[in-house]
C-alpha atoms as a PDB file:
ATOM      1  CA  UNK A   1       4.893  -2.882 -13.136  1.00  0.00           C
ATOM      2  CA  UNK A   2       7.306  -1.094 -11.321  1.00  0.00           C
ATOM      3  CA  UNK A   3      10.969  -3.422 -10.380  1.00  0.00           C
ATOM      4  CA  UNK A   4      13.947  -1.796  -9.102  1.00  0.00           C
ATOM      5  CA  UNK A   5      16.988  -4.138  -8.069  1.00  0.00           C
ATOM      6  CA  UNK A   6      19.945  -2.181  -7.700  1.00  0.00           C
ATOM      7  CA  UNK A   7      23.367  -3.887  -7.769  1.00  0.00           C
ATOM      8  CA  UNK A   8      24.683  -1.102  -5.222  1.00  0.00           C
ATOM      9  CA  UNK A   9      21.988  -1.700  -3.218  1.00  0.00           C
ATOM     10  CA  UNK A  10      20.411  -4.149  -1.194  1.00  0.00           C
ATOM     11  CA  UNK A  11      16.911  -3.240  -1.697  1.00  0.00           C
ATOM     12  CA  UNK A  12      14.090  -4.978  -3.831  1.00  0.00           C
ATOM     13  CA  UNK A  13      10.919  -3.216  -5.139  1.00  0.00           C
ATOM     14  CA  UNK A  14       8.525  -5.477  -7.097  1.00  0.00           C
ATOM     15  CA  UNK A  15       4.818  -3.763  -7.681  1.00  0.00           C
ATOM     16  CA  UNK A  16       2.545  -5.592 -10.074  1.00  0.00           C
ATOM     17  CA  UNK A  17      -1.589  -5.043 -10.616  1.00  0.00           C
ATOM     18  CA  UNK A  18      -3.633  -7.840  -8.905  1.00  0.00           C
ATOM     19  CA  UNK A  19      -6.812  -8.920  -8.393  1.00  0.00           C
ATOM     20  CA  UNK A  20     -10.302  -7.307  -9.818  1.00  0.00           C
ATOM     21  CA  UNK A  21      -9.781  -4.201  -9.992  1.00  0.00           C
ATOM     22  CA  UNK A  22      -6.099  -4.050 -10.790  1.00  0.00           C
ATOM     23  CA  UNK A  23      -4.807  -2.973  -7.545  1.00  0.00           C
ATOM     24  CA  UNK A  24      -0.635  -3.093  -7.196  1.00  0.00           C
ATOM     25  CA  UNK A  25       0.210  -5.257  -5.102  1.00  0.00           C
ATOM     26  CA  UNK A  26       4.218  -3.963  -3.755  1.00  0.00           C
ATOM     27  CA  UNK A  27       6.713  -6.503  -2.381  1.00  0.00           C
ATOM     28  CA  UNK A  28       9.581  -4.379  -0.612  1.00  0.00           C
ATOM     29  CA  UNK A  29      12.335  -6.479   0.814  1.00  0.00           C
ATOM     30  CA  UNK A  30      16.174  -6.811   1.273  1.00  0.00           C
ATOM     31  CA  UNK A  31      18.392  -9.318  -0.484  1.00  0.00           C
ATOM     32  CA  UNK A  32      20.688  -9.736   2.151  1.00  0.00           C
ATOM     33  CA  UNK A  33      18.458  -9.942   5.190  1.00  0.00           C
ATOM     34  CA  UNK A  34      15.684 -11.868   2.553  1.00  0.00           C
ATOM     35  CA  UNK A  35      13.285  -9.789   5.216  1.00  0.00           C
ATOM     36  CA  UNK A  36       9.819  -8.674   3.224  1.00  0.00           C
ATOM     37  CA  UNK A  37       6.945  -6.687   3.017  1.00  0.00           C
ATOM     38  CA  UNK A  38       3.592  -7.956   0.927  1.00  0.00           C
ATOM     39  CA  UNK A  39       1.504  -4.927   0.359  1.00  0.00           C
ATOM     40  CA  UNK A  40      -1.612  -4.626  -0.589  1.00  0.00           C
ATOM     41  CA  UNK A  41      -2.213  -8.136  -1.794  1.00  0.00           C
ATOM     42  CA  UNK A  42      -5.744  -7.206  -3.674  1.00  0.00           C
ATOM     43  CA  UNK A  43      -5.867 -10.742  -5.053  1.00  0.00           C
ATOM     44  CA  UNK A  44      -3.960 -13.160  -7.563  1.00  0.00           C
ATOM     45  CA  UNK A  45      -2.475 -14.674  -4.042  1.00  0.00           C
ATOM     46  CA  UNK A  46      -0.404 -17.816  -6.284  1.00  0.00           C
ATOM     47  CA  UNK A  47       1.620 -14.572  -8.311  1.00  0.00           C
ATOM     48  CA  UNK A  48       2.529 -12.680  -5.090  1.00  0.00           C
ATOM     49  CA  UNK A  49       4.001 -16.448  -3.536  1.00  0.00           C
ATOM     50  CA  UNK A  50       6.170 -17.282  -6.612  1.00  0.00           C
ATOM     51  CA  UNK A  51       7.519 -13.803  -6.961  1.00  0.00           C
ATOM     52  CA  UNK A  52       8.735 -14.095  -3.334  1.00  0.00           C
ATOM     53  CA  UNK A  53       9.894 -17.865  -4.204  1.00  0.00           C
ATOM     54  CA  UNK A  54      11.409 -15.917  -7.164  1.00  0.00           C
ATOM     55  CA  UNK A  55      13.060 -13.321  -5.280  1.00  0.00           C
ATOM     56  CA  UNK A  56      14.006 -15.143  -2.245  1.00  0.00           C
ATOM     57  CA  UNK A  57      12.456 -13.802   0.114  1.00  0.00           C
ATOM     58  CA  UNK A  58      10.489 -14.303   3.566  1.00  0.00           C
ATOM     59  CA  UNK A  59       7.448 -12.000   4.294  1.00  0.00           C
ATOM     60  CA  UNK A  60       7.607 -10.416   7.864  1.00  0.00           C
ATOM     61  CA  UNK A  61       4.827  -8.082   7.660  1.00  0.00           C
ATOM     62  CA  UNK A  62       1.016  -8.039   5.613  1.00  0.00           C
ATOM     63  CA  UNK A  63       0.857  -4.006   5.375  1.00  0.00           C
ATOM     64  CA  UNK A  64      -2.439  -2.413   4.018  1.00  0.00           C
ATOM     65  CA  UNK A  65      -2.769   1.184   2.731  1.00  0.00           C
ATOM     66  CA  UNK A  66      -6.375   0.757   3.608  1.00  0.00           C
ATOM     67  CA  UNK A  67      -8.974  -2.028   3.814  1.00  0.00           C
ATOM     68  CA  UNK A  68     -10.985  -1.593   0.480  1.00  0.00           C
ATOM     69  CA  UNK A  69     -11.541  -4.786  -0.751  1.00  0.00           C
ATOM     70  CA  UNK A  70      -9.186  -4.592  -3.538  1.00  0.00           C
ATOM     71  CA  UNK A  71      -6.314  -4.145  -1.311  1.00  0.00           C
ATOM     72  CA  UNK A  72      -7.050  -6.809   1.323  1.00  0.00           C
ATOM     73  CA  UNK A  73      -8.929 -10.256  -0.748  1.00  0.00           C
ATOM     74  CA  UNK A  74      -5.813 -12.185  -1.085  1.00  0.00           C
ATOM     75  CA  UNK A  75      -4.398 -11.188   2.481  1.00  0.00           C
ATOM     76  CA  UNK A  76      -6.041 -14.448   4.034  1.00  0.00           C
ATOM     77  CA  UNK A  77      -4.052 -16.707   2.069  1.00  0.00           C
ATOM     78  CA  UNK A  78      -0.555 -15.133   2.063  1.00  0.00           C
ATOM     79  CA  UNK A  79      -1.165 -14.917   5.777  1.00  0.00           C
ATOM     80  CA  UNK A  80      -1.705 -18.773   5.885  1.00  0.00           C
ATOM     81  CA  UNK A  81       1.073 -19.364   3.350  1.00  0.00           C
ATOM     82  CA  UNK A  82       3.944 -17.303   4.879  1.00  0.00           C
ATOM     83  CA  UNK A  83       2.833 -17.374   8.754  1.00  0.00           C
ATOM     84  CA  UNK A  84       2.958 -13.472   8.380  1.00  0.00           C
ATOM     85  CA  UNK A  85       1.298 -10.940  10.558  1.00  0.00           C
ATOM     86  CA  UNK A  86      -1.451  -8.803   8.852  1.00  0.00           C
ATOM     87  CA  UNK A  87      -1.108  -4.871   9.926  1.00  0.00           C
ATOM     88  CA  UNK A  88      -3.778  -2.487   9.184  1.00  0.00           C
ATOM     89  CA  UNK A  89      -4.581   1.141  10.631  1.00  0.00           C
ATOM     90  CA  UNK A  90      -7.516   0.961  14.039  1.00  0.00           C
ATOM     91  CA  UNK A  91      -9.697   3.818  11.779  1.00  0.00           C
ATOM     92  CA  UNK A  92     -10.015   0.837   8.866  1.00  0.00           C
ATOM     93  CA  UNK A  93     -11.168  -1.489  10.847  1.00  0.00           C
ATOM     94  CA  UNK A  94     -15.088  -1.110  10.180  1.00  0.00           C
ATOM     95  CA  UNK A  95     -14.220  -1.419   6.361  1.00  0.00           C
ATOM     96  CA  UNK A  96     -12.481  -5.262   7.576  1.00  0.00           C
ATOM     97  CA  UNK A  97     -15.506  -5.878   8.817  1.00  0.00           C
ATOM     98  CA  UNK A  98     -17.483  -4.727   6.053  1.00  0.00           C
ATOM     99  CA  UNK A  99     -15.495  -6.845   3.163  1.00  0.00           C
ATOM    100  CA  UNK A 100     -18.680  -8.684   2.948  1.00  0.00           C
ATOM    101  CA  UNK A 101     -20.720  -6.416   2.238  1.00  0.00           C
ATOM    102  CA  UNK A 102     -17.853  -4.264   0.068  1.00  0.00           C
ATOM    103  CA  UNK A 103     -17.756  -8.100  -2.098  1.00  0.00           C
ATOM    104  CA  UNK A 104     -21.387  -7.814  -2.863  1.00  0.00           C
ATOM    105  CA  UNK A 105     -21.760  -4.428  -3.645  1.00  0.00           C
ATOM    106  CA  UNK A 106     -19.143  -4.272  -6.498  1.00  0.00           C
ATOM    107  CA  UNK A 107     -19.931  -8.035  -7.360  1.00  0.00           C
ATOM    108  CA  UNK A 108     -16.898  -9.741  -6.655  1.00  0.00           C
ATOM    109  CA  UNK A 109     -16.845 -13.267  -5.439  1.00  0.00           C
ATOM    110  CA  UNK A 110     -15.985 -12.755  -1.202  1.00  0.00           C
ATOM    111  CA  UNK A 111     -13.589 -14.366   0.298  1.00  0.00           C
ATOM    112  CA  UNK A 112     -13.402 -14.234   3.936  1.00  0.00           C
ATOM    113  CA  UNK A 113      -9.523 -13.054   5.455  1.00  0.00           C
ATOM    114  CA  UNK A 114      -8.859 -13.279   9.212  1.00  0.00           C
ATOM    115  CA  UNK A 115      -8.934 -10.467  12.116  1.00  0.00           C
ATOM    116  CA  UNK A 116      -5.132  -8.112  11.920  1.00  0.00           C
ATOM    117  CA  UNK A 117      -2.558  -9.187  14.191  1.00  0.00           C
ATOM    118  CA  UNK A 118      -1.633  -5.505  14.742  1.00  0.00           C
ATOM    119  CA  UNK A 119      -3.031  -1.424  14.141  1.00  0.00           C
ATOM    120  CA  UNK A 120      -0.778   0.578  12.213  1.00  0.00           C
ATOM    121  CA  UNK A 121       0.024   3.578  13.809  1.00  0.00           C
ATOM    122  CA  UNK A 122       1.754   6.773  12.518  1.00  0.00           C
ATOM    123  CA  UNK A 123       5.512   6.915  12.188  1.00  0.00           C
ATOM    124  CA  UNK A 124       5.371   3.076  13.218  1.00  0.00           C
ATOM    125  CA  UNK A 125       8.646   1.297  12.202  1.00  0.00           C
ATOM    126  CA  UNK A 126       7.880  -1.229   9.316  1.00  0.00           C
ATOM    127  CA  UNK A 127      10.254  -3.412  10.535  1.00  0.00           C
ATOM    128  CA  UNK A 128      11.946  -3.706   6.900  1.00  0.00           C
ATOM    129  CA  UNK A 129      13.952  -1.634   5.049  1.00  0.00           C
ATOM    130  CA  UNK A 130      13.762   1.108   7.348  1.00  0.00           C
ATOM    131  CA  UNK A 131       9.946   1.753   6.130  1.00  0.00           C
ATOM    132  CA  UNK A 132       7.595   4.236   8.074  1.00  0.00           C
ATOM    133  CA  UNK A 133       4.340   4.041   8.151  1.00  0.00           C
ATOM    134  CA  UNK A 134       3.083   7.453   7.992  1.00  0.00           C
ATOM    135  CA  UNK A 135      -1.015   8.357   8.577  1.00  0.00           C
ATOM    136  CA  UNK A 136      -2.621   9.887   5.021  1.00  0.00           C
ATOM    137  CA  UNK A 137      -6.182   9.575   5.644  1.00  0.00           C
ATOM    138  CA  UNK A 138      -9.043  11.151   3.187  1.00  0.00           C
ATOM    139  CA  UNK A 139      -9.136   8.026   0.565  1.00  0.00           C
ATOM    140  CA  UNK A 140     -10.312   6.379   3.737  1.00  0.00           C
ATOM    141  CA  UNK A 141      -9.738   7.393   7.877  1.00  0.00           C
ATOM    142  CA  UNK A 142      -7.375   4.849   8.214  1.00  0.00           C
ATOM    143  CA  UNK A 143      -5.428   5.425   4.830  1.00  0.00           C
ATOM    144  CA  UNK A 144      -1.959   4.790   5.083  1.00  0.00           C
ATOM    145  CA  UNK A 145       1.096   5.520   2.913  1.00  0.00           C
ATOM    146  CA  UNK A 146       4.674   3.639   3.791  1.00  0.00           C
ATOM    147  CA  UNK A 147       8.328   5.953   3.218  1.00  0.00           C
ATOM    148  CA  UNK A 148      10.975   4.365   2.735  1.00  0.00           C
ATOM    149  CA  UNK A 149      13.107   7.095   3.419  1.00  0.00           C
ATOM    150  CA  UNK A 150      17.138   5.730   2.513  1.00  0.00           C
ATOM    151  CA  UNK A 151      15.450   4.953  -0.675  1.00  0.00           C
ATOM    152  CA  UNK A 152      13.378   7.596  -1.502  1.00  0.00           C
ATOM    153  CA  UNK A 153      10.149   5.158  -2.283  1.00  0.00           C
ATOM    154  CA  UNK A 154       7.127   6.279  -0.940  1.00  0.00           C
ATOM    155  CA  UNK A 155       4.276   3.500  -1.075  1.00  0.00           C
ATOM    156  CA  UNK A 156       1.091   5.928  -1.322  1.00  0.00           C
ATOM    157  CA  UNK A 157      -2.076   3.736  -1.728  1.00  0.00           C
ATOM    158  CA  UNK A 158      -4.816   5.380  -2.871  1.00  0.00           C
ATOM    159  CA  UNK A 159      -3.937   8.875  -1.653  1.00  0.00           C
ATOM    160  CA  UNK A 160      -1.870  10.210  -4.439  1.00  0.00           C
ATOM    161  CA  UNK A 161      -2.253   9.007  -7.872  1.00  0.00           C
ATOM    162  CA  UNK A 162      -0.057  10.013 -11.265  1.00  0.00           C
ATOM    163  CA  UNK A 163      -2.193  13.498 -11.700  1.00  0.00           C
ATOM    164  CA  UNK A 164      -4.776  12.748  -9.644  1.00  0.00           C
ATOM    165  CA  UNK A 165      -5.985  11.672  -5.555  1.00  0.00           C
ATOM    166  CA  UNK A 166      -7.862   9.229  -4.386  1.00  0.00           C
ATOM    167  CA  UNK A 167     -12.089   9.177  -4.553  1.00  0.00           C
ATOM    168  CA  UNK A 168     -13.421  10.992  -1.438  1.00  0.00           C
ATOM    169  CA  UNK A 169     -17.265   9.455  -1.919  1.00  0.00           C
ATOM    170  CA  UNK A 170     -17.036   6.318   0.142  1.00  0.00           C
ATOM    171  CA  UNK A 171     -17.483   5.430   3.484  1.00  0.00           C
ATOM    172  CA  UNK A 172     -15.150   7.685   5.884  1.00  0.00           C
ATOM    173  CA  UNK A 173     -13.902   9.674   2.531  1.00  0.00           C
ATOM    174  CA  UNK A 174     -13.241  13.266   3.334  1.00  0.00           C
ATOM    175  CA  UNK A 175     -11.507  15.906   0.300  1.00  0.00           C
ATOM    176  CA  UNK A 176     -10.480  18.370   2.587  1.00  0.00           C
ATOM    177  CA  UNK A 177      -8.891  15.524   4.429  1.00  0.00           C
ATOM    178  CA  UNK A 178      -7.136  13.961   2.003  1.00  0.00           C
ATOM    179  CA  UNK A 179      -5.609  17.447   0.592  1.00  0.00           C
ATOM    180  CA  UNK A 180      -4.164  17.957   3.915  1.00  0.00           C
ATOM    181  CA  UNK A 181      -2.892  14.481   4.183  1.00  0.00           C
ATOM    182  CA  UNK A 182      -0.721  15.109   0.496  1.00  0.00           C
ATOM    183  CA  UNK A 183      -0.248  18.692   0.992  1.00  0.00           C
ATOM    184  CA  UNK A 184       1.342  18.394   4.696  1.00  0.00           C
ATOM    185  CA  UNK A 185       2.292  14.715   5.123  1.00  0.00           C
ATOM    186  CA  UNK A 186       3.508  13.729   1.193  1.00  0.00           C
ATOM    187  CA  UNK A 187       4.600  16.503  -0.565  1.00  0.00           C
ATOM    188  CA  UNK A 188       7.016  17.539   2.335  1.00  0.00           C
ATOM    189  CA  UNK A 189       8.809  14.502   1.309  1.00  0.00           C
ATOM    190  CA  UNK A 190      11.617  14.753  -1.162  1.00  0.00           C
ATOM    191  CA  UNK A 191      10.819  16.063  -5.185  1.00  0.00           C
ATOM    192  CA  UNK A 192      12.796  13.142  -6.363  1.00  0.00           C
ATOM    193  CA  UNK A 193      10.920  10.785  -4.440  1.00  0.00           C
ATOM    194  CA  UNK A 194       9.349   7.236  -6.322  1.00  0.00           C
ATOM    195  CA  UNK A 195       5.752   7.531  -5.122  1.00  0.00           C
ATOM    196  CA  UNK A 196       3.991   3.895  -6.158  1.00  0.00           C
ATOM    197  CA  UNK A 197       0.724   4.491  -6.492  1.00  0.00           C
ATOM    198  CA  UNK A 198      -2.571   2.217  -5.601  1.00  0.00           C
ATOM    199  CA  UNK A 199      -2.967   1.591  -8.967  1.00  0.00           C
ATOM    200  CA  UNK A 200      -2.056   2.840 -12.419  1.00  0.00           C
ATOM    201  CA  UNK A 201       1.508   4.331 -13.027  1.00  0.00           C
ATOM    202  CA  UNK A 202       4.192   5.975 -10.521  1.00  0.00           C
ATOM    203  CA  UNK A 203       5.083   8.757 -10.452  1.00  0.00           C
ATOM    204  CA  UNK A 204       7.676  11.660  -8.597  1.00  0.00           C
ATOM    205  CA  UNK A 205       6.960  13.876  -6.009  1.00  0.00           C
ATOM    206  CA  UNK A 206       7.777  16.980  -7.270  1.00  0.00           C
ATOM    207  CA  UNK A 207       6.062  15.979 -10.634  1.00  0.00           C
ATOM    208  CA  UNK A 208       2.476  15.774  -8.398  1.00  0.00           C
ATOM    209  CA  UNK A 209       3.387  19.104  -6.851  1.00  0.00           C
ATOM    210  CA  UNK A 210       3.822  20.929  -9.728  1.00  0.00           C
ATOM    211  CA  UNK A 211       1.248  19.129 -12.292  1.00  0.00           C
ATOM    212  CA  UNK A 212      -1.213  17.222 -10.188  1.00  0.00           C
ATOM    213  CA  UNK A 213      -4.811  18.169 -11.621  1.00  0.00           C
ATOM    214  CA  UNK A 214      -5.953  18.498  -7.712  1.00  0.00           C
ATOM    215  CA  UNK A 215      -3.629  19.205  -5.099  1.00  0.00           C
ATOM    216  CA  UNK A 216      -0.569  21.699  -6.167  1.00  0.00           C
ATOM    217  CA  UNK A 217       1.620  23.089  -4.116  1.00  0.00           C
END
């Protein structure tokens, strides 16, 4: 789990593994505006609502990374909890449609979640923290990864991993893609840079750069 609540700061980071396949889920908010971002809620919805109640905060924004089905399960019912839009990228929009059929494949119970309010766009104010969305596809065409630039947090799906990248055999999964995507879009981000990953560990920018088994600079 990765939690940082500074005292100088106003800024909240709270990423936890949920549902199936142990995706982490990130709440990013402000504890003076109480403004939030859910993302990626893969599941356990009734975890990601207390640690809001817990943190005291309200959710203005459902941000994906990408519409895999262990991002997106529990997105339904924190949508219908919180009154929150949903935002996803146009290019993952055929992998919505498909959480059906994603559900049966890797035999996981489906639950249906409703059509996004809005498409994600690149450099697209998150309306939060002064997040960015910023366009990383290869993991998926719509893959997205979310800067949050004044605090050098970078909230990189399943693009960059702790020594490793995202899987490029799925629908719409592309290597050569997805090395551009780190090489030009996230590793000219700062070294020092918190990079939350889609699941597993975090890790630093310049620590992928210089040590990641598959894209080095």
């Amino acid at each position: 789990m990765v939690e940082e609540i500074n005292s100088q700061s106003s800024f909240i980071v709270r990423s936890f593994p949920v549902g199936p396949f142990q995706c982490n889920c990130s709440i990013i908010g402000d504890s003076l505006t109480k403004r939030a971002l859910v993302i990626d809620p893969g599941g356990n919805p009734d975890l990601i609502l207390a640690t809001l109640i817990e943190l005291q905060l309200s959710v203005v924004g459902i941000i994906h990374t990408h519409a895999h089905l262990d991002h997106i399960l529990a997105a339904g019912k924190i949508k219908l909890a919180t009154g929150a839009p949903i935002f996803l990228h146009r290019h993952d929009k055929f992998l919505w449609d498909m959480l059906e059929q994603q559900c049966a494949m890797m035999s996981v119970a489906y639950v249906p979640v409703p059509e996004p309010d809005h498409f994600l766009n690149d450099d697209d104010d998150l309306l939060c923290c002064g997040g960015v969305a910023i366009h990383t596809p290869g993991h998926s065409p719509g893959s997205m990864s979310f800067w949050f630039e004044q605090y050098q947090t970078l909230v990189a799906g399943d693009t960059l991993f702790q020594g490793s990248i995202g899987r490029t055999d799925l629908p719409g999964g592309d290597i050569n893609v997805i090395t551009k995507s780190i090489k030009e879009r996230i590793y000219s981000l700062d070294d020092s840079a918190l990079v939350i990953t889609g699941h597993g560990p975090s890790t630093r920018i310049g620590i992928e750069k210089n040590n990641n088994n598959f894209v080095r600079v």
